[in-house]
PDB file of N, CA and C in Angstrom:
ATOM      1  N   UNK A   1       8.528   7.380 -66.401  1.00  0.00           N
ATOM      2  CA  UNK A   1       8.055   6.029 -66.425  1.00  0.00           C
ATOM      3  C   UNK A   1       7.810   5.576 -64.984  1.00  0.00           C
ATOM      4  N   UNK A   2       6.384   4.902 -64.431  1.00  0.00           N
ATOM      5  CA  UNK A   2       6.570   4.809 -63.692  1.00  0.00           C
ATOM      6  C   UNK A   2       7.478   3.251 -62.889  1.00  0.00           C
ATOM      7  N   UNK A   3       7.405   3.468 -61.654  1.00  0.00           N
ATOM      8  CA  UNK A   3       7.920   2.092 -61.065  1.00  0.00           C
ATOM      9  C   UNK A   3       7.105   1.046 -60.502  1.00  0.00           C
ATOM     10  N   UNK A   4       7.610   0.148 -61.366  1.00  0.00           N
ATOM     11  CA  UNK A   4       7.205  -1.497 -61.097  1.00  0.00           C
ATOM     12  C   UNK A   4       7.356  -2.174 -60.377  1.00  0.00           C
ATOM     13  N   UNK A   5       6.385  -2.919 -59.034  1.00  0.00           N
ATOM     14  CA  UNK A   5       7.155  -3.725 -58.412  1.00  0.00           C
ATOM     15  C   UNK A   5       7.002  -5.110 -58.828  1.00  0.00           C
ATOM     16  N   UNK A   6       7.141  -6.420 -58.976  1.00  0.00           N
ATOM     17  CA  UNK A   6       7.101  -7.404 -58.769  1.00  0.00           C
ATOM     18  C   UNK A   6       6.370  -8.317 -57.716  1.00  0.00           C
ATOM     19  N   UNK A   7       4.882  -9.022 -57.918  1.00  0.00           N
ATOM     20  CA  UNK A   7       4.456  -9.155 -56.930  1.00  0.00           C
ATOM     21  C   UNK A   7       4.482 -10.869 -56.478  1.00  0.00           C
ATOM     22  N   UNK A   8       5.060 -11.492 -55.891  1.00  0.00           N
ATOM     23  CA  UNK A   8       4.886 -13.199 -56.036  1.00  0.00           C
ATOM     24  C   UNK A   8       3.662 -13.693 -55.717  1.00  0.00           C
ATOM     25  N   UNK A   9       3.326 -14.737 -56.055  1.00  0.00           N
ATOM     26  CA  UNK A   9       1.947 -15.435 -56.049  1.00  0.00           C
ATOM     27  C   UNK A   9       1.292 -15.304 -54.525  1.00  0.00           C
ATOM     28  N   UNK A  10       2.790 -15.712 -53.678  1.00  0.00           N
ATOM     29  CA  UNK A  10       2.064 -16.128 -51.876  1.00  0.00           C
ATOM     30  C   UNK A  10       1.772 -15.049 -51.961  1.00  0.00           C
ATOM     31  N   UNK A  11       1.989 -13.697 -52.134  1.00  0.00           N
ATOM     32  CA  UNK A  11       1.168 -12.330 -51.832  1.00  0.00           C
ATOM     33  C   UNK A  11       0.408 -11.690 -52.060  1.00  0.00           C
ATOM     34  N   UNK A  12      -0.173 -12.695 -53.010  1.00  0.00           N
ATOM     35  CA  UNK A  12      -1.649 -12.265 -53.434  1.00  0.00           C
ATOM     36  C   UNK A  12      -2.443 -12.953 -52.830  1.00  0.00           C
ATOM     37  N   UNK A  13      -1.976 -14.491 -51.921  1.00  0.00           N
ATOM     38  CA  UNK A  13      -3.457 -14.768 -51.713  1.00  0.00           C
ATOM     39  C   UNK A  13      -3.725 -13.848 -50.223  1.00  0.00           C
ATOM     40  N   UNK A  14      -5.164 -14.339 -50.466  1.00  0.00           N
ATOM     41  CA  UNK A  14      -6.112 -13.813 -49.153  1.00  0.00           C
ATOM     42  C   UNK A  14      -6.604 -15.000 -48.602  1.00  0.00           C
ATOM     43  N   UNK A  15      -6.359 -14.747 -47.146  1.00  0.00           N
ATOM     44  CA  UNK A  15      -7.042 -15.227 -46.061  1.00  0.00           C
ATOM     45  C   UNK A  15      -7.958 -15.389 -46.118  1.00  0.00           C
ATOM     46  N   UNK A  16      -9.040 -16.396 -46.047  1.00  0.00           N
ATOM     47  CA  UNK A  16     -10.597 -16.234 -45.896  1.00  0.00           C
ATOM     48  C   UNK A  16     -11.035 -16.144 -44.658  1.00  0.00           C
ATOM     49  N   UNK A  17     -11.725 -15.389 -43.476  1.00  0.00           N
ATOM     50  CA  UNK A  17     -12.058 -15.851 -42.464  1.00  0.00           C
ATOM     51  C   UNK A  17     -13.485 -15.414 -42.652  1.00  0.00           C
ATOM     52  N   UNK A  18     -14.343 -15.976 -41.536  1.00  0.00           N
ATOM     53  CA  UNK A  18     -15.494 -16.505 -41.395  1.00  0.00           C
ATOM     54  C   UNK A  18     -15.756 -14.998 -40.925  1.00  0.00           C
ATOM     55  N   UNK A  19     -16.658 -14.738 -41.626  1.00  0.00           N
ATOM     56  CA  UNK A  19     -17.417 -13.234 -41.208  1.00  0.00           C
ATOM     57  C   UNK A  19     -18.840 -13.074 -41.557  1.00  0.00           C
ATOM     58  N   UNK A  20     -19.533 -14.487 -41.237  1.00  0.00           N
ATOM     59  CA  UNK A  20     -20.764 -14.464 -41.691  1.00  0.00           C
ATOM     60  C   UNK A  20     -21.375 -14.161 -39.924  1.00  0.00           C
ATOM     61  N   UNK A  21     -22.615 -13.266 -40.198  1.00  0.00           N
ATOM     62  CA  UNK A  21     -23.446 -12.575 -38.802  1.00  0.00           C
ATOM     63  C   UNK A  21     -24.305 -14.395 -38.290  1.00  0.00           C
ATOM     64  N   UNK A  22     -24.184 -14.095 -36.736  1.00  0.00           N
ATOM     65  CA  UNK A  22     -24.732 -15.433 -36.325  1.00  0.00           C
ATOM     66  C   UNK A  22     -26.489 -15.031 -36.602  1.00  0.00           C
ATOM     67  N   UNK A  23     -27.200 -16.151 -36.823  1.00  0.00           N
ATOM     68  CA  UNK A  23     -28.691 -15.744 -36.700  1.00  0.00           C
ATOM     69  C   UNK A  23     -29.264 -15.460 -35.479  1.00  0.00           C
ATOM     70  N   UNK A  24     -28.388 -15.618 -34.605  1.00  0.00           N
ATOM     71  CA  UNK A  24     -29.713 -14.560 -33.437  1.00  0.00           C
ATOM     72  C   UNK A  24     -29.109 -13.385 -33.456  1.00  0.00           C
ATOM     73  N   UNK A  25     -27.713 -13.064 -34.326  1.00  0.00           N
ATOM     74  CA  UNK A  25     -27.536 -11.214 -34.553  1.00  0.00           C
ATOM     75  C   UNK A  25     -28.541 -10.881 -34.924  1.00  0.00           C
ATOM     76  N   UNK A  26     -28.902 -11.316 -35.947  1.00  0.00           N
ATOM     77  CA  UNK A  26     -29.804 -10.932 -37.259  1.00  0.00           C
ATOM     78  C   UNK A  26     -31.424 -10.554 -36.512  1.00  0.00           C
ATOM     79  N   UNK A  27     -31.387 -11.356 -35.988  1.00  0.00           N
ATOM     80  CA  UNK A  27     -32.938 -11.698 -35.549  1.00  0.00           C
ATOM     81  C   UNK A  27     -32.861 -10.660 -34.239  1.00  0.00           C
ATOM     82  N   UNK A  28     -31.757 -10.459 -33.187  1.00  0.00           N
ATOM     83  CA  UNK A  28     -31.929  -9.345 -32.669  1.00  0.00           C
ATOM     84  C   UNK A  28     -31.815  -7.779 -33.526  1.00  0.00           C
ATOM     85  N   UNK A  29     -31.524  -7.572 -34.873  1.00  0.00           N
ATOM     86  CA  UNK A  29     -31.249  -6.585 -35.110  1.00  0.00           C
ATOM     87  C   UNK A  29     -32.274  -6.216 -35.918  1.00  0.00           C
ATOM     88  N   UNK A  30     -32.932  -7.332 -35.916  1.00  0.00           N
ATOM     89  CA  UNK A  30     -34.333  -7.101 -36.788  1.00  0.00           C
ATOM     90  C   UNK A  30     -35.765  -6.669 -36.066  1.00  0.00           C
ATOM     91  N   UNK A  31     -35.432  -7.339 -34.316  1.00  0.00           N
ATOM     92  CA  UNK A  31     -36.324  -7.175 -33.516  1.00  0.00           C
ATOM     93  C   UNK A  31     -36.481  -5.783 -33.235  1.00  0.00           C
ATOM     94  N   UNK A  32     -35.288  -5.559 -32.899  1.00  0.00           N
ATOM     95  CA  UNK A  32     -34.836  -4.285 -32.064  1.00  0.00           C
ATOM     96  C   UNK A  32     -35.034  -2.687 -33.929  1.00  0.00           C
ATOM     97  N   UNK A  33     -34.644  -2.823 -34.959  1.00  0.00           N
ATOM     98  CA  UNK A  33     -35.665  -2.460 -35.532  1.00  0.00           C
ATOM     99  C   UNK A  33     -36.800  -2.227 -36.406  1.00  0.00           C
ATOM    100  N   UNK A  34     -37.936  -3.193 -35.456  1.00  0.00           N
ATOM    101  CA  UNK A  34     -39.399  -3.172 -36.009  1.00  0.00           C
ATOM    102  C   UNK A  34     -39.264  -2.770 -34.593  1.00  0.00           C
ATOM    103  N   UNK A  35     -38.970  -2.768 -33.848  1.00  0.00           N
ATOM    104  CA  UNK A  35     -39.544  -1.839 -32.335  1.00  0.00           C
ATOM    105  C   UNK A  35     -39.178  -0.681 -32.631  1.00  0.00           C
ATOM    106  N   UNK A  36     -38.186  -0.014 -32.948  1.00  0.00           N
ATOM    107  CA  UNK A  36     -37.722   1.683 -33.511  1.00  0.00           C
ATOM    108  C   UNK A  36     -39.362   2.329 -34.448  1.00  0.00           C
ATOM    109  N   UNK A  37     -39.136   1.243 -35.322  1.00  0.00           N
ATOM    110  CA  UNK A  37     -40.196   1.720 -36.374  1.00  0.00           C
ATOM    111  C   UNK A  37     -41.450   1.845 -36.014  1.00  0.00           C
ATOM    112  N   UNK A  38     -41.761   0.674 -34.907  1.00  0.00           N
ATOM    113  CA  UNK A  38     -42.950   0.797 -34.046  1.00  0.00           C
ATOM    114  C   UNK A  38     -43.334   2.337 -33.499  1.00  0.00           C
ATOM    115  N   UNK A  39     -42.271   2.496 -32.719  1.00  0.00           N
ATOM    116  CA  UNK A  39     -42.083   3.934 -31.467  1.00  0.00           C
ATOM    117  C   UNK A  39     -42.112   4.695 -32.727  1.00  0.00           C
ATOM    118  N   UNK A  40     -41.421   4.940 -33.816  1.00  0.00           N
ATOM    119  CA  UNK A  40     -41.580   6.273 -34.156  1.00  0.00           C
ATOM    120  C   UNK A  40     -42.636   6.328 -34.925  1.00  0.00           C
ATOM    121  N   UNK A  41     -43.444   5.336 -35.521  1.00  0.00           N
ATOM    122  CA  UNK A  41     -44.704   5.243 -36.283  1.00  0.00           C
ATOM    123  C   UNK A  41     -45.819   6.076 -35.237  1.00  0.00           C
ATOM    124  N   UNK A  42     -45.448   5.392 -33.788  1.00  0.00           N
ATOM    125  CA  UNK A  42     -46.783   5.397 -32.916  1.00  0.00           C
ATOM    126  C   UNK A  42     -46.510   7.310 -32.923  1.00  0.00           C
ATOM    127  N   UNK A  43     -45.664   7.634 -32.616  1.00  0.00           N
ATOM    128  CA  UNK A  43     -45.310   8.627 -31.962  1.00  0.00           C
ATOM    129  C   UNK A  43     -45.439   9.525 -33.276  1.00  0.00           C
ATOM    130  N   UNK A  44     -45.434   9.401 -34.384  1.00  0.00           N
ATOM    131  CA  UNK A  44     -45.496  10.473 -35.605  1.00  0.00           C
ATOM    132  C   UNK A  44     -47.050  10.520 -35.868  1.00  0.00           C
ATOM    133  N   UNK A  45     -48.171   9.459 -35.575  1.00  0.00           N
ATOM    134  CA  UNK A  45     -49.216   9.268 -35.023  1.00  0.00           C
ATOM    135  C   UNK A  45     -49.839  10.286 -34.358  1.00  0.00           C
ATOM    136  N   UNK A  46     -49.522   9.897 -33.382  1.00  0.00           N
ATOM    137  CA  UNK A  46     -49.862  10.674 -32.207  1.00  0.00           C
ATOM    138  C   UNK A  46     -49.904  12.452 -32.618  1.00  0.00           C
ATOM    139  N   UNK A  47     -48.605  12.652 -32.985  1.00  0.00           N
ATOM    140  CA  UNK A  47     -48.577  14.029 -33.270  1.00  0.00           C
ATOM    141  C   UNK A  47     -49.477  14.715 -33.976  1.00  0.00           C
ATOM    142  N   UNK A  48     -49.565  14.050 -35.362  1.00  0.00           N
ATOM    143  CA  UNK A  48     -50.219  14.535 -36.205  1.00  0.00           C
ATOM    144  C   UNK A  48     -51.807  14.737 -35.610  1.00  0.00           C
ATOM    145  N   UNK A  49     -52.134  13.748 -34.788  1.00  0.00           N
ATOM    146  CA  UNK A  49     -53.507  14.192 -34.074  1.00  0.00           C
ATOM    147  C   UNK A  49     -53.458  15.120 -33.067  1.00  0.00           C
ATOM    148  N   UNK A  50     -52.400  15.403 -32.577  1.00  0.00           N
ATOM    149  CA  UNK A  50     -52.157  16.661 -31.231  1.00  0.00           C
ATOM    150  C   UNK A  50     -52.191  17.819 -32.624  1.00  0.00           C
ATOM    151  N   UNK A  51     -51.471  17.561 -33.630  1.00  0.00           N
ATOM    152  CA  UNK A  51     -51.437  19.091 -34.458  1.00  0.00           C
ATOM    153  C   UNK A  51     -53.247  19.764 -34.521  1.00  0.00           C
ATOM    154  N   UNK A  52     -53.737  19.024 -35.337  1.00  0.00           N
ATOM    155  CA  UNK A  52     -54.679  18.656 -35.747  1.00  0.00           C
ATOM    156  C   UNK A  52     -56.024  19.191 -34.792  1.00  0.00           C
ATOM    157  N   UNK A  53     -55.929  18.401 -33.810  1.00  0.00           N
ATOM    158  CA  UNK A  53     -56.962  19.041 -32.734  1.00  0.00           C
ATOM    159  C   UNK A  53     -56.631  20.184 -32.329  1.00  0.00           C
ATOM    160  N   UNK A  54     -55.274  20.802 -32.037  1.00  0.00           N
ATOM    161  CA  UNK A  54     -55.005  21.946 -31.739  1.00  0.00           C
ATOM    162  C   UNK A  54     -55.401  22.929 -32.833  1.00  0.00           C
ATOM    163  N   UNK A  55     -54.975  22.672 -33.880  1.00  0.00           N
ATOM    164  CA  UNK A  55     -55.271  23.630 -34.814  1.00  0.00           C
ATOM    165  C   UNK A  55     -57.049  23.790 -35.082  1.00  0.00           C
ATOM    166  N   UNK A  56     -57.658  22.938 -34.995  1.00  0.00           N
ATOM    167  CA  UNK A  56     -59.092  23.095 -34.507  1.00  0.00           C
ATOM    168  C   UNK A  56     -59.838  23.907 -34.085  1.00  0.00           C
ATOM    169  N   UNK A  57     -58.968  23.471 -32.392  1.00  0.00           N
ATOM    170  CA  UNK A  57     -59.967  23.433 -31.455  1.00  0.00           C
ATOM    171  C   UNK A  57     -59.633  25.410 -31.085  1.00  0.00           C
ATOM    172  N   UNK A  58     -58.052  25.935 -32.353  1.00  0.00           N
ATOM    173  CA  UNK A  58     -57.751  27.922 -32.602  1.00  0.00           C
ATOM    174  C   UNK A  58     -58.792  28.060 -33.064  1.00  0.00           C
ATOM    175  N   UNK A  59     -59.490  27.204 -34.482  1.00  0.00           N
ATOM    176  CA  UNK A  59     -60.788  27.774 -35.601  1.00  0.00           C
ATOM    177  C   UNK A  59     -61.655  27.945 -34.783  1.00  0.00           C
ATOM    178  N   UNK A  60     -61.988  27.044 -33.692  1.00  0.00           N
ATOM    179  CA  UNK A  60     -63.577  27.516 -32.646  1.00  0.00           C
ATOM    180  C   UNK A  60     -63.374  28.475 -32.182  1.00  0.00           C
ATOM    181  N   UNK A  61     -62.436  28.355 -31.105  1.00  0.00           N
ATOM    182  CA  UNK A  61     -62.085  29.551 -30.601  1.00  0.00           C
ATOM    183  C   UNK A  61     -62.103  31.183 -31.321  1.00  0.00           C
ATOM    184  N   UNK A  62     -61.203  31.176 -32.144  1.00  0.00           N
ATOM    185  CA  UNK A  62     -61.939  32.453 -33.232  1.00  0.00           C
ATOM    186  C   UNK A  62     -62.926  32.819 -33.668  1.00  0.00           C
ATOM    187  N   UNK A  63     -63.659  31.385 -34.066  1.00  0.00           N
ATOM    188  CA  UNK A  63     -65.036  32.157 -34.489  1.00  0.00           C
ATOM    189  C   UNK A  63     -65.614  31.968 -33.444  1.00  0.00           C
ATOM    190  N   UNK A  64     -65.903  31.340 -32.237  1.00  0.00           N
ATOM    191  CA  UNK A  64     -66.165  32.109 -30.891  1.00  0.00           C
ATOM    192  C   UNK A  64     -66.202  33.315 -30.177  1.00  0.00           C
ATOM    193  N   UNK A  65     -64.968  33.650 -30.684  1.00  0.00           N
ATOM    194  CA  UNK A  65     -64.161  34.899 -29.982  1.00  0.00           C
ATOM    195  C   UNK A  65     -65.366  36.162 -30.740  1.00  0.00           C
ATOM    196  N   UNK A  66     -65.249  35.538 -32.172  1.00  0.00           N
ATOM    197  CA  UNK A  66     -66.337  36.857 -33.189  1.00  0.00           C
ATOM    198  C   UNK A  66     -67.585  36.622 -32.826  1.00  0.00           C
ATOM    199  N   UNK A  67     -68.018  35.606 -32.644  1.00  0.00           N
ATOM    200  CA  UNK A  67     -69.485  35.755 -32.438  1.00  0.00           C
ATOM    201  C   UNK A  67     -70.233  35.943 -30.980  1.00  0.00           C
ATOM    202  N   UNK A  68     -69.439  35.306 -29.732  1.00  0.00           N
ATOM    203  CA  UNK A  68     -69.921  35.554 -28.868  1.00  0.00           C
ATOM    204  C   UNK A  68     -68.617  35.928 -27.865  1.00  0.00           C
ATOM    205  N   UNK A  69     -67.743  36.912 -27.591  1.00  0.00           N
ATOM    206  CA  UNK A  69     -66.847  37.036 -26.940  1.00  0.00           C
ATOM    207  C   UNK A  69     -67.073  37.094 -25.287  1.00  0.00           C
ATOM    208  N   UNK A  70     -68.004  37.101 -25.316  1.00  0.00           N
ATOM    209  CA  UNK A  70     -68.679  37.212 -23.411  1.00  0.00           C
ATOM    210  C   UNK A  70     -68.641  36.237 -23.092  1.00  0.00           C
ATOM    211  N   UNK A  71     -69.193  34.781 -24.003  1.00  0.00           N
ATOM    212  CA  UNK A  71     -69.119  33.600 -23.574  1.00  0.00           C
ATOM    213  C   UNK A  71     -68.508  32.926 -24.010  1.00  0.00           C
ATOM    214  N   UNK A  72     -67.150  33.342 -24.169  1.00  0.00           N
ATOM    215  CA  UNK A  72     -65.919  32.749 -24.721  1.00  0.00           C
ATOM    216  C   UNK A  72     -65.944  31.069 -24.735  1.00  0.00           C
ATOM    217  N   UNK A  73     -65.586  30.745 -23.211  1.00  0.00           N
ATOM    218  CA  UNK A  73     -65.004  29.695 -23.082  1.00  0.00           C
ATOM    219  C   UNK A  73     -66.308  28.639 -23.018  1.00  0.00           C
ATOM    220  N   UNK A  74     -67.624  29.202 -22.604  1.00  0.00           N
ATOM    221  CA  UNK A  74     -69.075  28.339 -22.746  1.00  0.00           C
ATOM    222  C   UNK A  74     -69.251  27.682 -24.377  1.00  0.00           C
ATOM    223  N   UNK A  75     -69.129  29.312 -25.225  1.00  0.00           N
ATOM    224  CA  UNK A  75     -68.847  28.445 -26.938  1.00  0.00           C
ATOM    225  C   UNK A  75     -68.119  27.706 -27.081  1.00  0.00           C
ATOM    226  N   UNK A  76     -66.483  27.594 -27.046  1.00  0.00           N
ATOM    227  CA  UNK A  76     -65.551  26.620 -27.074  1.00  0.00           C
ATOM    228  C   UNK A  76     -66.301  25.191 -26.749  1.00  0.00           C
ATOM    229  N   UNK A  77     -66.897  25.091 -25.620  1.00  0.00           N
ATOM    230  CA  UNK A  77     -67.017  23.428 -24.921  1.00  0.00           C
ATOM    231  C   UNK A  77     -68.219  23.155 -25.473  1.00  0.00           C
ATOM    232  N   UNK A  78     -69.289  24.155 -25.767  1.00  0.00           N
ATOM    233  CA  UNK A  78     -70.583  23.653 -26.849  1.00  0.00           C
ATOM    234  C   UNK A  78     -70.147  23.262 -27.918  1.00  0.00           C
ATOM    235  N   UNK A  79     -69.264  23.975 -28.519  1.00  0.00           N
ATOM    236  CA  UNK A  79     -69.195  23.702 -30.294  1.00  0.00           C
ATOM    237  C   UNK A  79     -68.227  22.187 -29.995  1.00  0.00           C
ATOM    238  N   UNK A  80     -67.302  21.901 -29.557  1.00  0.00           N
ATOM    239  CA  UNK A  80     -66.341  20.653 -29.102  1.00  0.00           C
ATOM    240  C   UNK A  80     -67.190  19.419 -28.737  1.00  0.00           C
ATOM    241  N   UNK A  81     -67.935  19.371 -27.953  1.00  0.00           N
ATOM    242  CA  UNK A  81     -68.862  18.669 -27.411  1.00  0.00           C
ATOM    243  C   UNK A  81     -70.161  18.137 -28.535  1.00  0.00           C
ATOM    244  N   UNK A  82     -70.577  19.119 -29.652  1.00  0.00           N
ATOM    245  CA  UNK A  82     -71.206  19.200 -30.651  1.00  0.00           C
ATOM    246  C   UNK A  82     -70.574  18.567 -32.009  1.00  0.00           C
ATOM    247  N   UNK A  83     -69.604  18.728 -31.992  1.00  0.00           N
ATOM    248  CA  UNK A  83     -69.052  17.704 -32.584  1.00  0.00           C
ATOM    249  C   UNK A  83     -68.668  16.466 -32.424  1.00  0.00           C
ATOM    250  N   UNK A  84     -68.813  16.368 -31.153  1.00  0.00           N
ATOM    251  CA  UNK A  84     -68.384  14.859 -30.916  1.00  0.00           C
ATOM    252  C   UNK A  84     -67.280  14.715 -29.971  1.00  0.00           C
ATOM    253  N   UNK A  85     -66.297  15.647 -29.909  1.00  0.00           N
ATOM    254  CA  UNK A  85     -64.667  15.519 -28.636  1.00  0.00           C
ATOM    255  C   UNK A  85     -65.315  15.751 -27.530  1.00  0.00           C
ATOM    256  N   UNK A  86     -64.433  15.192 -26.950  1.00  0.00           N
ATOM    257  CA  UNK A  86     -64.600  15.222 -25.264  1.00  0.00           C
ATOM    258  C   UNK A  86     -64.652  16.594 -24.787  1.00  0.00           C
ATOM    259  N   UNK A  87     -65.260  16.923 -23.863  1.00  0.00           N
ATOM    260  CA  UNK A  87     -64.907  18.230 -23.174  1.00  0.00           C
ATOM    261  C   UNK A  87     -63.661  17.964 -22.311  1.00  0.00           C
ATOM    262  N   UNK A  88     -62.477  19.410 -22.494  1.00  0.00           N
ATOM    263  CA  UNK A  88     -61.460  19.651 -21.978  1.00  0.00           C
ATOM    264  C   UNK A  88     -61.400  19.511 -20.672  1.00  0.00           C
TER     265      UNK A  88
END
């Protein structure tokens, strides 16, 4: 069987204290992140266009490499340029 203790009323209550967040917590923690989300939005951005052109700008290059390998790097900046990107 187990054991029982006896509990009196004063020891049940609870303390209330004030634990509500002030509003410029809030408002700094809200600032600080939509700026996180900012940086890593911009920056997951960014990448996906560094993947992207890189992986590209291998496809010219290969079929460069097959069709005219003498003028390697002349095909590369025609076909780039022909599409529209900047030359490197």
């Amino acid at each position: 069987m187990p054991n029982l203790q006896i509990v009196s009323k004063d020891d049940t209550a609870i303390e209330a204290t004030p634990r509500g967040c002030s509003t410029a917590k809030l408002v700094v923690q809200w600032a600080v992140g939509t700026v996180l989300a900012f940086l890593i939005g911009s920056w997951l951005v960014w990448w996906a266009l560094y993947l992207q052109r890189h992986f590209v700008e291998e496809e010219i290059r290969g079929a460069c490499q097959r069709v005219m390998p003498e003028t390697l790097e002349r095909c590369v900046d025609t076909v780039i340029i022909q599409r529209g990107g900047a030359k490197r």
